[in-house]
Protein backbone atom coordinates (compact mmCIF):
# COMPACT_ATOMS: atom_id res chain seq x y z
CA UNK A 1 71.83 36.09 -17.40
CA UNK A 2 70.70 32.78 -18.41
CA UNK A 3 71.82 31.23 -15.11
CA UNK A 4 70.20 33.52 -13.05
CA UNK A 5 66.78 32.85 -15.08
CA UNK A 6 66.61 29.65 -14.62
CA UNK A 7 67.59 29.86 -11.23
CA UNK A 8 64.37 32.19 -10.38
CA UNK A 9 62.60 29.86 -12.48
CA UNK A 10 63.07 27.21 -10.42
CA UNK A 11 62.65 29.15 -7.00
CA UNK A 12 58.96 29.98 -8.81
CA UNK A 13 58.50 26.68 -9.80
CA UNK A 14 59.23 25.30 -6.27
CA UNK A 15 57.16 27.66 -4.37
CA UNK A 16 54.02 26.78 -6.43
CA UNK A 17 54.70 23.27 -5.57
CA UNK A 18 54.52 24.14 -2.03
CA UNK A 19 51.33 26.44 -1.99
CA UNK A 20 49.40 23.71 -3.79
CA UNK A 21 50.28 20.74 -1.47
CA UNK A 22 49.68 22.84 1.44
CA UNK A 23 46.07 23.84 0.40
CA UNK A 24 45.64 20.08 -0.84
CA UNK A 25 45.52 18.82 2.83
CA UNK A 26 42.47 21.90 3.77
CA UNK A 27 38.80 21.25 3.76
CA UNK A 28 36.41 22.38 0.87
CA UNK A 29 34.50 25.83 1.84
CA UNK A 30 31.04 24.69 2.68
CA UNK A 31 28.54 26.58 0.56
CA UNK A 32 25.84 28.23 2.96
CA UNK A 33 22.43 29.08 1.34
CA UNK A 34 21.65 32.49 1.51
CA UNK A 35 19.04 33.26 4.00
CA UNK A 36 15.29 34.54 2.66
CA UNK A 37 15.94 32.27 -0.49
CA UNK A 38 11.68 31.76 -2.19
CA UNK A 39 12.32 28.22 -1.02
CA UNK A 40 11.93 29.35 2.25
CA UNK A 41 9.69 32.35 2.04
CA UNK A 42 7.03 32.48 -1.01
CA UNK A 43 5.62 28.60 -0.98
CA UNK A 44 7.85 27.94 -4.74
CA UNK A 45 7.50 24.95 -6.48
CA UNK A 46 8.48 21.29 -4.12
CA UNK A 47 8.32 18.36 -6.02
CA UNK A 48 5.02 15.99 -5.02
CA UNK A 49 4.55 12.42 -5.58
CA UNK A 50 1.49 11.31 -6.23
CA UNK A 51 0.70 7.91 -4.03
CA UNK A 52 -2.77 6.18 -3.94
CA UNK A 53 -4.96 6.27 -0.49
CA UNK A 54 -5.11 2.67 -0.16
CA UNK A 55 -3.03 -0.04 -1.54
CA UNK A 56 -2.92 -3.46 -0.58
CA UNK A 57 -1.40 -7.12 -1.38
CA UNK A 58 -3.63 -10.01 -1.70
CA UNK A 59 -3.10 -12.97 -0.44
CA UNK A 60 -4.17 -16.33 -0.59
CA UNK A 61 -6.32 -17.42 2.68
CA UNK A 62 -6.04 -21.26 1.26
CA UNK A 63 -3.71 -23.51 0.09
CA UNK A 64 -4.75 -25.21 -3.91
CA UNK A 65 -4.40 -24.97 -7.40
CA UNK A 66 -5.56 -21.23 -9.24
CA UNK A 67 -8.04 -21.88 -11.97
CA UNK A 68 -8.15 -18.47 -13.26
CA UNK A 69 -6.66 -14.90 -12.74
CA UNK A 70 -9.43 -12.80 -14.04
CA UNK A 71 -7.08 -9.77 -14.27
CA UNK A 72 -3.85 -8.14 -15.43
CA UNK A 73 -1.93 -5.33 -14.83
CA UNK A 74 -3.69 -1.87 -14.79
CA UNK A 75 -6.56 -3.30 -15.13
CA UNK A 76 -9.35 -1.47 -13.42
CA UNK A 77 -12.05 -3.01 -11.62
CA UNK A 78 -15.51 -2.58 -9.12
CA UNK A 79 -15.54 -3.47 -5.67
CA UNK A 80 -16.48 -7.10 -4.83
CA UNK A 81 -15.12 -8.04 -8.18
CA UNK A 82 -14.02 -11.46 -8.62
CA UNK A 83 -9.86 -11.53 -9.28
CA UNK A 84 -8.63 -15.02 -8.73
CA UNK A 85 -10.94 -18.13 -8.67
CA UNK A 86 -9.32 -20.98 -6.98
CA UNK A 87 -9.86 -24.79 -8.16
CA UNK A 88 -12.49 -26.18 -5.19
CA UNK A 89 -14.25 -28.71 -6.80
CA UNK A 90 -12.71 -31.08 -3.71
CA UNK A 91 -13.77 -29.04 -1.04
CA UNK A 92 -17.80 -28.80 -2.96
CA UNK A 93 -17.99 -32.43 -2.86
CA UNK A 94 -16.49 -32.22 1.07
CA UNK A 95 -19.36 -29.73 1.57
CA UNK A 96 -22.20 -31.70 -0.15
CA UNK A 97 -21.22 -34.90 2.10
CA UNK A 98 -20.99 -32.72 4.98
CA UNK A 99 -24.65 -31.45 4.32
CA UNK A 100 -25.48 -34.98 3.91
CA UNK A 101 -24.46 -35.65 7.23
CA UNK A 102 -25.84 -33.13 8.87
CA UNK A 103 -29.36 -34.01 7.37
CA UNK A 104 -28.99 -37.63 8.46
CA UNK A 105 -27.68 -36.67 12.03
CA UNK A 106 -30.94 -34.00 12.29
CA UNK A 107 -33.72 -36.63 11.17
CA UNK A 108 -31.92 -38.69 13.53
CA UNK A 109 -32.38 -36.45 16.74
CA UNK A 110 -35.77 -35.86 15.66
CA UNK A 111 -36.19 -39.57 15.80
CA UNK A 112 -35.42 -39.53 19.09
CA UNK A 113 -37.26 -36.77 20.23
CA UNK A 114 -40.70 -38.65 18.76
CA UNK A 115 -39.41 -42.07 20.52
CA UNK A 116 -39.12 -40.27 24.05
CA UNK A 117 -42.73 -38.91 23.81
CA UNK A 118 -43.46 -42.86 23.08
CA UNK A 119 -41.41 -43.78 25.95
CA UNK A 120 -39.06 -45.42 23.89
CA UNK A 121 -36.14 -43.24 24.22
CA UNK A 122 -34.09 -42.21 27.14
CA UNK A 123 -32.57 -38.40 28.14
CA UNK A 124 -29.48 -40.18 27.08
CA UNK A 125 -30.06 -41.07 23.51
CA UNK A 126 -31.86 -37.57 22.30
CA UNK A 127 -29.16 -35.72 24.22
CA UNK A 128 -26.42 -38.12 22.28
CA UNK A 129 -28.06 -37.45 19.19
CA UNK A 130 -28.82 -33.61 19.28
CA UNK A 131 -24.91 -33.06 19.76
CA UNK A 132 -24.61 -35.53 17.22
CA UNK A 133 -26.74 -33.51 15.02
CA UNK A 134 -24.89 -30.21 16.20
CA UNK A 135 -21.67 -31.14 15.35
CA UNK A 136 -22.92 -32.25 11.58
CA UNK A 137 -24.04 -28.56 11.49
CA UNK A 138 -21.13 -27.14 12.72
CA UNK A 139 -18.96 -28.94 9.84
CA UNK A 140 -20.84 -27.56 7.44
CA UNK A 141 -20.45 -24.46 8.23
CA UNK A 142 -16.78 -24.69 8.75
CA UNK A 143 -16.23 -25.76 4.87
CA UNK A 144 -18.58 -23.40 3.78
CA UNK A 145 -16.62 -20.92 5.17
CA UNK A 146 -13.56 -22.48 3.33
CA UNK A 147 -15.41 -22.52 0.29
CA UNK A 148 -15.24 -18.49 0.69
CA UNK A 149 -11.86 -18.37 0.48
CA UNK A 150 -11.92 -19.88 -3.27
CA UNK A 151 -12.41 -16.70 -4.85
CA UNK A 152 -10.64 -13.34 -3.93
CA UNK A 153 -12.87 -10.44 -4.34
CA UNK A 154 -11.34 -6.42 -4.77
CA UNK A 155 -12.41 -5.05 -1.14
CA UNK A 156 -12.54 -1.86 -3.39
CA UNK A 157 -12.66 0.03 -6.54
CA UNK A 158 -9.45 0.48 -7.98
CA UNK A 159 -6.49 -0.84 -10.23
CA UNK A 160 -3.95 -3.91 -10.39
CA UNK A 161 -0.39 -2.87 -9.78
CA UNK A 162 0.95 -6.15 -10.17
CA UNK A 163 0.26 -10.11 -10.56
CA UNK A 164 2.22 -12.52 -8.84
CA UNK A 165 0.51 -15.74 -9.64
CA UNK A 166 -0.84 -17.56 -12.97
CA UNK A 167 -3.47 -19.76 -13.97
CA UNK A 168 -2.72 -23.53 -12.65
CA UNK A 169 -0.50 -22.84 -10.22
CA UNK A 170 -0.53 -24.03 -6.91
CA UNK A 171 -0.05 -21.51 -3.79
CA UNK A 172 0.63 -22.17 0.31
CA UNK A 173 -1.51 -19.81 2.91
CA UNK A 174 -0.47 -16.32 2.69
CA UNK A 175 1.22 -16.31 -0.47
CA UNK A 176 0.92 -13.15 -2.43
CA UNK A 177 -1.24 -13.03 -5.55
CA UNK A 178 -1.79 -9.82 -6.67
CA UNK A 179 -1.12 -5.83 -5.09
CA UNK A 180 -4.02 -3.35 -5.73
CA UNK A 181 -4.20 0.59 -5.52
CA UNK A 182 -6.97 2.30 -4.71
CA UNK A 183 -7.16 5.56 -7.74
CA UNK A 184 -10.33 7.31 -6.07
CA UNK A 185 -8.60 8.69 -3.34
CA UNK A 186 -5.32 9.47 -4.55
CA UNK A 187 -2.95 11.83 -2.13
CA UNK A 188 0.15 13.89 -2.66
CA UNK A 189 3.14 13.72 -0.51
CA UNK A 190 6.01 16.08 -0.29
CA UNK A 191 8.51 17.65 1.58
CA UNK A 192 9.06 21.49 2.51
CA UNK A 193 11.32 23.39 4.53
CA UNK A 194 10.52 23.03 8.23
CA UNK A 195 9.83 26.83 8.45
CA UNK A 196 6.72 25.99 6.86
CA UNK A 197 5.15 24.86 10.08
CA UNK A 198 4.88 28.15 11.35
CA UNK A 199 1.83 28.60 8.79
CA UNK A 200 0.91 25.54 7.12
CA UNK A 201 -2.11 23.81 8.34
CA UNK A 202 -4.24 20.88 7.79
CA UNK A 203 -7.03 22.23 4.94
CA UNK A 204 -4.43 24.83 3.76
CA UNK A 205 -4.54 24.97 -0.24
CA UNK A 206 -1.72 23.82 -2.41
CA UNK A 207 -1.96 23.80 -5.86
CA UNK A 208 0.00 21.01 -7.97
CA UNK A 209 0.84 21.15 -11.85
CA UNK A 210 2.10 18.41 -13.32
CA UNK A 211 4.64 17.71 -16.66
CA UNK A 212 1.68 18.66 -19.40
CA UNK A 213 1.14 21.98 -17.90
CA UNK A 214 -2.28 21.18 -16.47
CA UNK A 215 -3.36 21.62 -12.63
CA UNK A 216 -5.04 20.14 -9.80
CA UNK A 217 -6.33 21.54 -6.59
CA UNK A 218 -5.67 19.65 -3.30
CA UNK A 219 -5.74 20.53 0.31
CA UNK A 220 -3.38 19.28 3.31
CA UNK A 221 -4.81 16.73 5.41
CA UNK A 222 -1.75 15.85 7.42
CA UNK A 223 1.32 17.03 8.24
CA UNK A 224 4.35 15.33 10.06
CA UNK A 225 4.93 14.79 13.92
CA UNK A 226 8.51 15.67 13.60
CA UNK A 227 11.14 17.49 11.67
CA UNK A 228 13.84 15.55 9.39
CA UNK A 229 16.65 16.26 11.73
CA UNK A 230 19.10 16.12 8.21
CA UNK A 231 17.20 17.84 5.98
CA UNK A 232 15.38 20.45 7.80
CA UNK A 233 12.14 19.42 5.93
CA UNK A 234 8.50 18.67 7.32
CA UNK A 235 6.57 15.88 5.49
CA UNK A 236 3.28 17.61 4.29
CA UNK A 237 0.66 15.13 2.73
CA UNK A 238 -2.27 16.85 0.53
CA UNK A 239 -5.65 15.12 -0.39
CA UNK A 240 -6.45 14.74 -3.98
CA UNK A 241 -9.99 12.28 -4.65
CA UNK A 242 -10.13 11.82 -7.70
CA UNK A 243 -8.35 13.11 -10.06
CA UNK A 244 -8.16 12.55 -13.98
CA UNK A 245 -5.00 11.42 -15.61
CA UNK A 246 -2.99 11.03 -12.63
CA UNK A 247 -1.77 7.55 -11.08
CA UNK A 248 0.21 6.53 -8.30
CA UNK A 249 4.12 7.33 -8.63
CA UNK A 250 4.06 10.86 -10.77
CA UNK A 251 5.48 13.48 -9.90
CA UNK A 252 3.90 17.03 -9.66
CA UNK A 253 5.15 20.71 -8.97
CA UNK A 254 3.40 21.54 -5.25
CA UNK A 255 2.65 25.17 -4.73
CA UNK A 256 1.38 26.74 -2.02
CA UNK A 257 0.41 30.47 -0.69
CA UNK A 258 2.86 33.14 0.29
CA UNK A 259 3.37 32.92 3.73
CA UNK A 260 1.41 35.06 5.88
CA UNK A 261 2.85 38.27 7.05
């Protein structure tokens, strides 16, 4: 009796073995999402993120020493106001000598001019001369125009996102010194199922909520040329303005309206 238990034992134990390396070796079962899920059907919640409507690195347009950084990070500013001052006390004295110039070079055309009514002066020497004075004028403004360059003003309202540079450094052409987001125009980008662009249209409503419970009405501006081919999802962006207590790089729940029957 024993014998034969341990013989059927083993013929259980062996057939087991068997059945598991032969299902080992077979795919898993893909899971397919059951069709008329509220994802797809009732606008429920897609996550947003919250990005600013303009955002931009500053650079330097000259190469010298930074005198002073005259902001840090998240700090809010005006448009037009001064955020790094550049050391140009070389190029002001370049600019006074090149005014200097230019003064000289204009008394001297005029000179000229008064000694050709005399009869004094040839064609020659007041057309010599009025280049002459020309060119003076022309330096001038070139450095002035340099001189612009030594401080970098916010083209906009907004807030720093990060500094790159310190005080008494010294930076090439076109290095970064500090990256800037514009809060007053904020926007909210998401993605929903691409059967959403059977109904969803630019000024359609969508209401977002974020973390603390409180909401924010936006509408959609824009809405992707093309469908993720992967996902099956249609970028939707939303316009926000302004909008108190949110910042660039939250994330909100995006509602919209049940989808027309």
């Amino acid at each position: 009796m024993n014998k034969t238990f341990r013989t059927l034992f083993c013929l259980g134990a062996a057939f087991a073995a068997a059945s598991a390396f032969a299902q080992a070796g077979k795919p898993p079962v893909p899971v397919v999402p059951v069709a008329g899920t509220p994802a797809e059907n009732d606008g429920a919640n897609t996550p947003a993120i919250i990005v600013a409507g303009d955002e931009a690195v500053l650079s330097a347009q000259m190469a010298g020493r930074i005198q002073k950084v005259t902001v840090g990070l998240g700090t809010s500013f005006a448009a037009d106001t001064v955020l790094v001052e550049f050391d140009c006390a070389e190029r002001q004295a370049q600019l006074d000598a090149a005014k200097a110039e230019s003064l000289g070079a204009r008394e001297t055309h005029l000179a000229k001019l008064r000694l050709q009514g005399l009869g004094a002066a040839g064609e020659l020497e007041v057309t010599t001369a009025a280049a002459a004075a020309g060119k003076a004028a022309a330096q001038v403004k070139l450095i002035d125009s340099q001189i612009s360059y030594c401080k970098v003003a916010a083209p906009y309202a907004g807030r720093v996102a990060k500094v790159r540079v310190k005080a008494s450094e010294t930076v090439n052409i076109g290095q970064p010194l500090l990256e800037i987001v514009n809060t007053g125009g904020l926007k909210a980008t998401m993605n929903v199922p691409a059967s959403y662009m059977q109904w969803l249209r630019p000024g359609s409503p969508v209401t977002l909520k974020s973390p603390n419970g409180k909401t924010y009405s936006a509408k959609v501006a824009r809405l992707n040329s093309r469908i993720d081919g992967v996902s099956q999802t249609l970028e939707v962006e939303a316009m926000l303005g302004r909008a108190a207590g949110l910042i660039p790089g939250m994330v909100l729940d995006a509602s919209f309206p049940k989808r027309p029957q």
